[in-house]
C-alpha atoms as a PDB file:
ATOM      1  CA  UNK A   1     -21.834  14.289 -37.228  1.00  0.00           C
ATOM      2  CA  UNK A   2     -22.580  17.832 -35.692  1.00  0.00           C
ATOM      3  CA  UNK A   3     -24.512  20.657 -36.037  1.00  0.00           C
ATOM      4  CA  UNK A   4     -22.571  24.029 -37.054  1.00  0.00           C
ATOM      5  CA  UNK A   5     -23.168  26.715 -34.163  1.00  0.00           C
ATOM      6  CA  UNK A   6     -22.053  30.212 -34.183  1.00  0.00           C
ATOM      7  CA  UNK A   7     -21.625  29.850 -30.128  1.00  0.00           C
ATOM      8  CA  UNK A   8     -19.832  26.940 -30.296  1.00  0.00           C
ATOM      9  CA  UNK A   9     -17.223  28.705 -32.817  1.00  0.00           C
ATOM     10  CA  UNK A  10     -16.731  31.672 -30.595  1.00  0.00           C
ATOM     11  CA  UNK A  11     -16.044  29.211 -27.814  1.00  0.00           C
ATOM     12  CA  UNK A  12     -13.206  27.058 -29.982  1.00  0.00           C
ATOM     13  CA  UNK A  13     -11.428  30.436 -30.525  1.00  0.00           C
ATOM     14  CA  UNK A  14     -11.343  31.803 -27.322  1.00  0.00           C
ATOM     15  CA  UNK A  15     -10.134  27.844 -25.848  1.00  0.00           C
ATOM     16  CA  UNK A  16      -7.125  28.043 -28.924  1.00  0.00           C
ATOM     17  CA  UNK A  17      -6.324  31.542 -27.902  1.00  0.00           C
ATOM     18  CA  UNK A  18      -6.151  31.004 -24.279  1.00  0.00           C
ATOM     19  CA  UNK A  19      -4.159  27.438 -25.358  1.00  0.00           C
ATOM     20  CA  UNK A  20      -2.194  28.739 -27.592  1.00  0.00           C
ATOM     21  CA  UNK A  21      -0.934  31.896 -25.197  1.00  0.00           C
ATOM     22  CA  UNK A  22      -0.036  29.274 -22.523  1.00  0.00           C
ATOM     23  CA  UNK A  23       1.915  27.650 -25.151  1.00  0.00           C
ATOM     24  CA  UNK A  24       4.010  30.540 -26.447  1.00  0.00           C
ATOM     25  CA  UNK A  25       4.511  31.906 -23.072  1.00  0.00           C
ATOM     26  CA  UNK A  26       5.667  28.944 -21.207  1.00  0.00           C
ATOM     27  CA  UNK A  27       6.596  26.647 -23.708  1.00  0.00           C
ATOM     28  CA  UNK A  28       4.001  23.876 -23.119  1.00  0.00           C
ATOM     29  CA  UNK A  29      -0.023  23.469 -22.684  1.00  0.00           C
ATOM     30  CA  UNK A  30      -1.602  23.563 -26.137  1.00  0.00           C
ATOM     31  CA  UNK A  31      -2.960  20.521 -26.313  1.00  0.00           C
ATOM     32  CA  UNK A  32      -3.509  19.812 -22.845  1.00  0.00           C
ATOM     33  CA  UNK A  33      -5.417  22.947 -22.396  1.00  0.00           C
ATOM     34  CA  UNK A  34      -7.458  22.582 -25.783  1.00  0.00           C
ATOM     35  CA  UNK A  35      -8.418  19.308 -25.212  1.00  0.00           C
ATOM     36  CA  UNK A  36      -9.549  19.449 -22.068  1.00  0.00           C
ATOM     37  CA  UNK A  37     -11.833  22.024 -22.843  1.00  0.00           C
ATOM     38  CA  UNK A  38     -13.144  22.074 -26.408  1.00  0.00           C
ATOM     39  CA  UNK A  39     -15.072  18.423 -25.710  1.00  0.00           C
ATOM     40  CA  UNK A  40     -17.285  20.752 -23.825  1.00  0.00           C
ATOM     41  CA  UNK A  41     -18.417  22.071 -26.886  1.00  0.00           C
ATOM     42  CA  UNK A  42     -17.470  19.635 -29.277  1.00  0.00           C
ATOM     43  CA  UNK A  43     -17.367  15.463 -30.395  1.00  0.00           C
ATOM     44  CA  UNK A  44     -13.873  14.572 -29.140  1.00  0.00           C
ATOM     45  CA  UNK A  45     -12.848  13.547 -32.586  1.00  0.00           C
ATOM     46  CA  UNK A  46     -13.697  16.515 -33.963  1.00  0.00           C
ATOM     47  CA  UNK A  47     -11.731  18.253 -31.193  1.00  0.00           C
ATOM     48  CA  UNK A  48      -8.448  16.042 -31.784  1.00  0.00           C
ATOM     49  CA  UNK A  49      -8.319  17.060 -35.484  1.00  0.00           C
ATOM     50  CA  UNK A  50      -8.813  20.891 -34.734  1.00  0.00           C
ATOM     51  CA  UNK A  51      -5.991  20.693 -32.168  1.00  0.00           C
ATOM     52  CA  UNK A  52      -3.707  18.784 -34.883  1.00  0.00           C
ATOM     53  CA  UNK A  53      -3.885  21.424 -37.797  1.00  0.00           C
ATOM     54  CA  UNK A  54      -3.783  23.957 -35.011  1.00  0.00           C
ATOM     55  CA  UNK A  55      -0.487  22.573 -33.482  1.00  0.00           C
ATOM     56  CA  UNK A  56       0.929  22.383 -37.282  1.00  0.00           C
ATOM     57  CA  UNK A  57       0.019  26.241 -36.903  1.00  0.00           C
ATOM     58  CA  UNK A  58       1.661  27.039 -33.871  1.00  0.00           C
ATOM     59  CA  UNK A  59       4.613  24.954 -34.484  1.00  0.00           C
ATOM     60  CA  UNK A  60       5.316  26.719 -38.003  1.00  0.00           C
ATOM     61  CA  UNK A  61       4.917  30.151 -36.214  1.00  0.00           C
ATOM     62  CA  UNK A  62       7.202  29.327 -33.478  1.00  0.00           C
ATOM     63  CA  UNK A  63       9.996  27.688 -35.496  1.00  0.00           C
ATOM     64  CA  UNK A  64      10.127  30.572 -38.318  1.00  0.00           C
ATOM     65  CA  UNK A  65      11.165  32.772 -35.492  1.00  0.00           C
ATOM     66  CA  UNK A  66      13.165  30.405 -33.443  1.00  0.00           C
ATOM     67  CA  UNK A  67      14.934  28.412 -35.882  1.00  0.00           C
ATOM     68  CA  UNK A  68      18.379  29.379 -34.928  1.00  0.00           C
ATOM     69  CA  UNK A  69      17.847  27.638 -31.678  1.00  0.00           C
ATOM     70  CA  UNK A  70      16.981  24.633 -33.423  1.00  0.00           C
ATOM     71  CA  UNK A  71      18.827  21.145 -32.890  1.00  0.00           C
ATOM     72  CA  UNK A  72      17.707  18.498 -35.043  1.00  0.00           C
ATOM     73  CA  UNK A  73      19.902  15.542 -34.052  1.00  0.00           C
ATOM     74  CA  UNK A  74      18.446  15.934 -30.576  1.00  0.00           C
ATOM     75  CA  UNK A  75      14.842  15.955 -32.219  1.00  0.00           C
ATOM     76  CA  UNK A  76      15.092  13.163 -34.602  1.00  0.00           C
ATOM     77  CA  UNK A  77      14.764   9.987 -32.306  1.00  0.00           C
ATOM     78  CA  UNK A  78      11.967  11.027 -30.320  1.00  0.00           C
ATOM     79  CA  UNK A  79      10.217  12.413 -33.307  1.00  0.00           C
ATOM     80  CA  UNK A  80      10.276   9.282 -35.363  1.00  0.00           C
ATOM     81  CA  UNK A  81       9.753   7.010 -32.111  1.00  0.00           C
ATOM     82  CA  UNK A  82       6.209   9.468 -31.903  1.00  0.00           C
ATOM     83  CA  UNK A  83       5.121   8.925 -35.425  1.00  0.00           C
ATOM     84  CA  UNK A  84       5.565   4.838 -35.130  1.00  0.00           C
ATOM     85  CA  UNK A  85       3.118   4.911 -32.332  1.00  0.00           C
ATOM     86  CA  UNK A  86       0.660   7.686 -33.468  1.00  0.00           C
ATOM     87  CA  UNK A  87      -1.210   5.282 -35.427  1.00  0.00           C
ATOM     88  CA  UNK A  88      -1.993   3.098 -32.230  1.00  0.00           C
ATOM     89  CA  UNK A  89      -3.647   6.329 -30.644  1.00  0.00           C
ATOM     90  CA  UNK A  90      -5.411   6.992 -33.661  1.00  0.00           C
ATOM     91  CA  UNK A  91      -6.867   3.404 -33.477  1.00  0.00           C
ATOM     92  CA  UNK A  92      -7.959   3.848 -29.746  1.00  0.00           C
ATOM     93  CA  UNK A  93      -9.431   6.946 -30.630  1.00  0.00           C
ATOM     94  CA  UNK A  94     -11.648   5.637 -33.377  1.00  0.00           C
ATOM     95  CA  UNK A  95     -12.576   2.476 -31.478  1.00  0.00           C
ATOM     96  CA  UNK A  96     -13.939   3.894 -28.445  1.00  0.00           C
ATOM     97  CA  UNK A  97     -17.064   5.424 -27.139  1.00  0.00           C
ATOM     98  CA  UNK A  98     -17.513   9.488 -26.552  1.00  0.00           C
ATOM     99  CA  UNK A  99     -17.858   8.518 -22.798  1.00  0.00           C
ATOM    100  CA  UNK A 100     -14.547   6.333 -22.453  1.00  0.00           C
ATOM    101  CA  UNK A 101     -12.339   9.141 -24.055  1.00  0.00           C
ATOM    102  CA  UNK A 102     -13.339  11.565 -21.840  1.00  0.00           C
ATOM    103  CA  UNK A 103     -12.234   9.277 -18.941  1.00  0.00           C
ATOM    104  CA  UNK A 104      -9.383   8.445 -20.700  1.00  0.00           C
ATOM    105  CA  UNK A 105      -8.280  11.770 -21.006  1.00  0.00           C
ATOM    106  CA  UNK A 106      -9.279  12.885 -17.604  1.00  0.00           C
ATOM    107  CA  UNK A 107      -7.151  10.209 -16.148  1.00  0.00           C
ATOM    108  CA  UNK A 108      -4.051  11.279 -18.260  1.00  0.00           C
ATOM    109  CA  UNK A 109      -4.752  15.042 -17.129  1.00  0.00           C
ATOM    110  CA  UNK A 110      -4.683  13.419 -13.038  1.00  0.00           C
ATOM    111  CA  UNK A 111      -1.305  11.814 -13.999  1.00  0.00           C
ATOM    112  CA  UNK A 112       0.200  14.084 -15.553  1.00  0.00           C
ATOM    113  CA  UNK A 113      -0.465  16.901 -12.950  1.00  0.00           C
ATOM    114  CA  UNK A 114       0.609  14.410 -10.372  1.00  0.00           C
ATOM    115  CA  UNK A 115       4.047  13.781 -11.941  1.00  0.00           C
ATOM    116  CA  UNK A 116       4.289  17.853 -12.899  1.00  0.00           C
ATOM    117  CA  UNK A 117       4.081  18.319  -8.928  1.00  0.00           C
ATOM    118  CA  UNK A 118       6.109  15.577  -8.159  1.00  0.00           C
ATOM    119  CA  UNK A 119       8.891  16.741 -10.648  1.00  0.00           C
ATOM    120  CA  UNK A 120       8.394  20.059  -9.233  1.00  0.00           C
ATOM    121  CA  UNK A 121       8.918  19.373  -5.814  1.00  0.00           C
ATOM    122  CA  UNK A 122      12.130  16.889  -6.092  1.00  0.00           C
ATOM    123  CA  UNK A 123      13.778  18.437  -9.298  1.00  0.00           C
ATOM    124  CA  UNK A 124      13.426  15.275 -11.176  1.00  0.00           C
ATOM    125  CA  UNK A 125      16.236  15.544 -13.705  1.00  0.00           C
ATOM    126  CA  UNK A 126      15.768  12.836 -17.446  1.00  0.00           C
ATOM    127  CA  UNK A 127      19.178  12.297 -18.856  1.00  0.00           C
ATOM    128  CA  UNK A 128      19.817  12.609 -22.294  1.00  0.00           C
ATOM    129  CA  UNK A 129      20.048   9.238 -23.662  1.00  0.00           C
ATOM    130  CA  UNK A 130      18.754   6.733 -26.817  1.00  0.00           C
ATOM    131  CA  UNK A 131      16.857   5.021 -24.030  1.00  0.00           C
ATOM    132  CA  UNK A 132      15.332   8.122 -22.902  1.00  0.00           C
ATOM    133  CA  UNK A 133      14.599   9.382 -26.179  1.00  0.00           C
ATOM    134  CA  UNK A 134      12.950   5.852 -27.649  1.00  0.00           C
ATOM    135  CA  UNK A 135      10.257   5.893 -24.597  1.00  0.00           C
ATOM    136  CA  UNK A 136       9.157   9.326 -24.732  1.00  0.00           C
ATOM    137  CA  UNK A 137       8.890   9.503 -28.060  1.00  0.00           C
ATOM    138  CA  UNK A 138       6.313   5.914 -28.327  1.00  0.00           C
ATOM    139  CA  UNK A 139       4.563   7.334 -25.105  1.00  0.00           C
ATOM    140  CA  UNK A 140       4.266  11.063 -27.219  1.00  0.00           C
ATOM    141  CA  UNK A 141       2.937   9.012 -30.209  1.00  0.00           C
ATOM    142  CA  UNK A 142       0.158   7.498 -28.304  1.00  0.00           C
ATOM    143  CA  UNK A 143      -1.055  11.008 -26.561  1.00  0.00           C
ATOM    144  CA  UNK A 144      -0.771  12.300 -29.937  1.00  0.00           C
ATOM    145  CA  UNK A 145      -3.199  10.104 -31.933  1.00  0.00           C
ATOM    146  CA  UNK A 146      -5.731   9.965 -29.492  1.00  0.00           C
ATOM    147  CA  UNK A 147      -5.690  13.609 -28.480  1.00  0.00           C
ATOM    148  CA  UNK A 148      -2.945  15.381 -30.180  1.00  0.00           C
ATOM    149  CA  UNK A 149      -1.438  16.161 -26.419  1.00  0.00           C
ATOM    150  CA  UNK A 150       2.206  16.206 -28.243  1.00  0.00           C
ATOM    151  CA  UNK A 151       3.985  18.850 -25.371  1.00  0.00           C
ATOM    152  CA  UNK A 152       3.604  17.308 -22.027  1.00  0.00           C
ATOM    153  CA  UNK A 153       6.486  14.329 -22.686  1.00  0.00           C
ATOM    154  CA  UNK A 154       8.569  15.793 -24.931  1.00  0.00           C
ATOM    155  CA  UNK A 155       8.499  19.090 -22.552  1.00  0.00           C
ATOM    156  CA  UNK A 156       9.712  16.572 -19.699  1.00  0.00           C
ATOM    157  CA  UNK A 157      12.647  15.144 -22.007  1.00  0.00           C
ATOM    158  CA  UNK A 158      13.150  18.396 -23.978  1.00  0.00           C
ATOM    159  CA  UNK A 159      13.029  21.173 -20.933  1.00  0.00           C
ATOM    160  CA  UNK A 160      15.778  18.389 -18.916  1.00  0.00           C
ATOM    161  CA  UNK A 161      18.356  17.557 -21.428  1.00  0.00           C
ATOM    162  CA  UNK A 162      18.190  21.285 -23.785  1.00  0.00           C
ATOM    163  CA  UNK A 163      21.148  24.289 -22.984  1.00  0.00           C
ATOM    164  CA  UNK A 164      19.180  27.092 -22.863  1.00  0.00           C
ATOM    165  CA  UNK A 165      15.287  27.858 -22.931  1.00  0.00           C
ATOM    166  CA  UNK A 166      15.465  28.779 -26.430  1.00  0.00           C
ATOM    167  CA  UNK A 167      17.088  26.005 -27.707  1.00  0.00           C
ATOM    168  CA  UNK A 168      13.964  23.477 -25.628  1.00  0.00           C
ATOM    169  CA  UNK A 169      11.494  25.602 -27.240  1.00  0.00           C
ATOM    170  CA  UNK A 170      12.835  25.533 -30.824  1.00  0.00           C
ATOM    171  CA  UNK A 171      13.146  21.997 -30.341  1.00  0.00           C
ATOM    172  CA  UNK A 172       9.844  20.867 -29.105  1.00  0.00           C
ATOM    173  CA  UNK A 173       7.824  23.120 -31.501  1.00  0.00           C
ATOM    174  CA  UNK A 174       9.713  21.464 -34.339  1.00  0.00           C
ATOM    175  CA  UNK A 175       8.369  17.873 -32.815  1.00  0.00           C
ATOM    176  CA  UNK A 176       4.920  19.763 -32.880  1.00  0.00           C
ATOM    177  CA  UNK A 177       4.773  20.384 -36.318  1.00  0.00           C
ATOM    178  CA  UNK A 178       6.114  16.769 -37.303  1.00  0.00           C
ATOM    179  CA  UNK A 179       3.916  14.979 -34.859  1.00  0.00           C
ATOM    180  CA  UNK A 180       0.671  17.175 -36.151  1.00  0.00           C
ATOM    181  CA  UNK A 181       1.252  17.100 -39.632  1.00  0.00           C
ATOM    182  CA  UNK A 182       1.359  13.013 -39.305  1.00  0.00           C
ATOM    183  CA  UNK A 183      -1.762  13.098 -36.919  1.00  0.00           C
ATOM    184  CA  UNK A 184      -3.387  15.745 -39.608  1.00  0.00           C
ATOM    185  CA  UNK A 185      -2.804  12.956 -42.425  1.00  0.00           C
ATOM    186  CA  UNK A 186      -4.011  10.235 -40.369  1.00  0.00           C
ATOM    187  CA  UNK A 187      -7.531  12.541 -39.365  1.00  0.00           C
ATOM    188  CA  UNK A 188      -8.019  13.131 -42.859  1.00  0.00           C
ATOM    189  CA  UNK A 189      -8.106   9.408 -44.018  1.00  0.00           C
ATOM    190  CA  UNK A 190     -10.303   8.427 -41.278  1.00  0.00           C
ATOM    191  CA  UNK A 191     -12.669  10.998 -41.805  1.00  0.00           C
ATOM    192  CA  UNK A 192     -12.524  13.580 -38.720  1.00  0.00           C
ATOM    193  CA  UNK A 193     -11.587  16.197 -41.434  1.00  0.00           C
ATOM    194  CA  UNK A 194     -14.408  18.023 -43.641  1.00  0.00           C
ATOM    195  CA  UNK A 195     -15.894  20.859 -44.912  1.00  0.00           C
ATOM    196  CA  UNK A 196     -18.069  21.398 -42.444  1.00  0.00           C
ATOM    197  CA  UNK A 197     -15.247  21.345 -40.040  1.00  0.00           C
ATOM    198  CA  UNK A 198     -13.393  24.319 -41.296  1.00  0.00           C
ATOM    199  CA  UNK A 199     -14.904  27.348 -39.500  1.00  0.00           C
ATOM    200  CA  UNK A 200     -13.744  25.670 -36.647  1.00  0.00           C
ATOM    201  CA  UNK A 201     -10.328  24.354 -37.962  1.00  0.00           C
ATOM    202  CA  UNK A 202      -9.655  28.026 -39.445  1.00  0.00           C
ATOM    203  CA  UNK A 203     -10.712  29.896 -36.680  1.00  0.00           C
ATOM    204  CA  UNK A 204      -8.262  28.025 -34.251  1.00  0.00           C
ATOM    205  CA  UNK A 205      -5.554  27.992 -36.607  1.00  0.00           C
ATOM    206  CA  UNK A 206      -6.319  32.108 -36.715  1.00  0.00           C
ATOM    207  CA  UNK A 207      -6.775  32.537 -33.058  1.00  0.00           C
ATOM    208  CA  UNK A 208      -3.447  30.494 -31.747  1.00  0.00           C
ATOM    209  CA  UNK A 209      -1.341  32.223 -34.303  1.00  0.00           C
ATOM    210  CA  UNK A 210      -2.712  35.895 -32.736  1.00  0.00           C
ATOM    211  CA  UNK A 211      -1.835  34.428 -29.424  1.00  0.00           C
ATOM    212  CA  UNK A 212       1.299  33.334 -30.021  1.00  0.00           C
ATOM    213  CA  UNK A 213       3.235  36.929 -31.159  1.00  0.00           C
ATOM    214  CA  UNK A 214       2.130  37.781 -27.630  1.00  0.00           C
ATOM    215  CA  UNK A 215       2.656  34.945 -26.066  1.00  0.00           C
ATOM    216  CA  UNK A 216       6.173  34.565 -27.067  1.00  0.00           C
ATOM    217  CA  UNK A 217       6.709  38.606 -26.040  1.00  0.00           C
ATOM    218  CA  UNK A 218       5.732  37.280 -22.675  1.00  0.00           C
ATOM    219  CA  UNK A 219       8.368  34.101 -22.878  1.00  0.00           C
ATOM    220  CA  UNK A 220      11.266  35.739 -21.053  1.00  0.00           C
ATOM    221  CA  UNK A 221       9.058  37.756 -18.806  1.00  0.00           C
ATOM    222  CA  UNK A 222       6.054  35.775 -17.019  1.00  0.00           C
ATOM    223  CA  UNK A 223       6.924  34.093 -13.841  1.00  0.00           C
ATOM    224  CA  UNK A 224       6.994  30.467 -15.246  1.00  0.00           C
ATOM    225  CA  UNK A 225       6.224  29.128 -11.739  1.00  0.00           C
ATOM    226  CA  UNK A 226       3.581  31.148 -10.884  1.00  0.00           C
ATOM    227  CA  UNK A 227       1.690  29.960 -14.070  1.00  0.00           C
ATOM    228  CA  UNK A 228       3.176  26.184 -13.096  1.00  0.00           C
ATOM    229  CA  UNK A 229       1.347  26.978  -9.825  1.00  0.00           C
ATOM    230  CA  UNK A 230      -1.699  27.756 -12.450  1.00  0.00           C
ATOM    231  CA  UNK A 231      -1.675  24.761 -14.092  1.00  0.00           C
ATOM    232  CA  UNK A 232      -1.443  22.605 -11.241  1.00  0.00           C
ATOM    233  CA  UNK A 233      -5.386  23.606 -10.050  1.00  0.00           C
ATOM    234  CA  UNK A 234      -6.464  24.532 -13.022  1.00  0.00           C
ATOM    235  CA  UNK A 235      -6.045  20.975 -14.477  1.00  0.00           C
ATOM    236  CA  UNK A 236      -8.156  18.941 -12.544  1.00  0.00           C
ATOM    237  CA  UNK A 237     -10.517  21.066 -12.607  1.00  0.00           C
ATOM    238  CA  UNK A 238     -10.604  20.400 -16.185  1.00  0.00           C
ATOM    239  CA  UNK A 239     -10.865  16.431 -15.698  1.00  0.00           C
ATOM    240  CA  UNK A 240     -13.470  17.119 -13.661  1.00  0.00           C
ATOM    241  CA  UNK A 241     -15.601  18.559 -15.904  1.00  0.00           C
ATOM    242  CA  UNK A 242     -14.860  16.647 -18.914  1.00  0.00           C
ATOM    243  CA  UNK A 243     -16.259  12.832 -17.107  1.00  0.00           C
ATOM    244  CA  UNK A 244     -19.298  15.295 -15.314  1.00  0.00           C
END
């Protein structure tokens, strides 16, 4: 349970606007972003439904404009590999303390900026493949129920194996909206979705949406790596302060 707070709201639409932004303008982010900060404010669960309805949001926005750059047939594996294995995050979610999530996810954050720089540094290239697709779509599905993080493995497959940077951002904001809607469904049926949640939930939802028209204007123009750069520090800073 929590206790509704106007502060707290401000807070969880400033995080989704800042989050969202990142994810318009450099194609990934969202959830890592989101969920790395809104715990600060609010229960974890509470935070992992927000940031599923949200994505759902964000995804619908993105592919509306974008959907001439779509590809399904490279989306479908790793997309229904990522729904078999949501419900196993779900289940970790559920079954463990406040206190071991936030560890949990501040490991994953470590990790993941680790491999970012190490992919970074050597040009680590995935090729496209049904082995490929099959593990980083049950690695996406377990992110994904226990924090909605959908982008950060399906960026790495997506961003190596895509023609053009259109066509990897059509692609893995179609995967968003699949992946949330599933995680939305299972969030509702265990009971992280209520009334009392939807200042919050609609607030995101509002914020990201505002952030992405201008974060998308700023697609082709930000220096990616500069923001990569960004990311890099910025990150675990974050897993610091969510096992403080």
């Amino acid at each position: 349970m929590f206790e509704f707070q106007m502060t707290n709201l401000l807070w969880i639409v400033v995080i989704n606007f800042l989050a969202a932004f990142l994810q318009a303008s450099v194609g990934f982010g969202y959830g890592i972003l989101a969920m790395a900060l809104m715990p600060l404010v609010l229960p974890m669960r509470l935070c992992s439904a927000i940031s599923a309805i949200t994505v759902v949001a964000i995804g619908l926005q993105m592919v509306a404009i974008l959907h001439k750059n779509l590809s399904l047939r490279t989306v479908l594996v790793p997309v229904l590999c990522c729904l078999l294995t949501t419900p196993l995050g779900m289940y970790i979610l559920m079954h463990n303390s406040e206190r071991m999530l936030r560890i949990i996810l501040a490991v994953f954050i470590l990790l993941l900026t680790v491999y970012f720089i190490i992919s970074q540094k050597h040009r680590l290239v995935i090729k496209k493949s049904l082995k490929n697709a099959v593990l980083f779509g049950l690695v996406t599905g377990i992110s994904t129920g226990m924090f909605n993080i959908v982008g950060p493995f399906f960026m790495i497959y997506y961003f190596s194996i895509c023609d053009d940077h259109l066509n990897f951002k059509a692609n893995i904001e179609f995967s968003f909206i699949i992946a949330g809607l599933y995680s939305t469904l299972l969030h509702y049926l265990y009971g992280n979705i209520t009334l009392d949640a939807a200042p919050y939930i609609v607030s995101a939802s509002a914020a990201a949406i505002a952030a992405g028209f201008l974060g998308l204007y700023f697609f082709r123009r930000l220096d990616r790596g500069k923001i990569c750069k960004i990311i890099y520090v910025a990150l675990p800073v974050m897993a610091f302060l969510l096992i403080k």
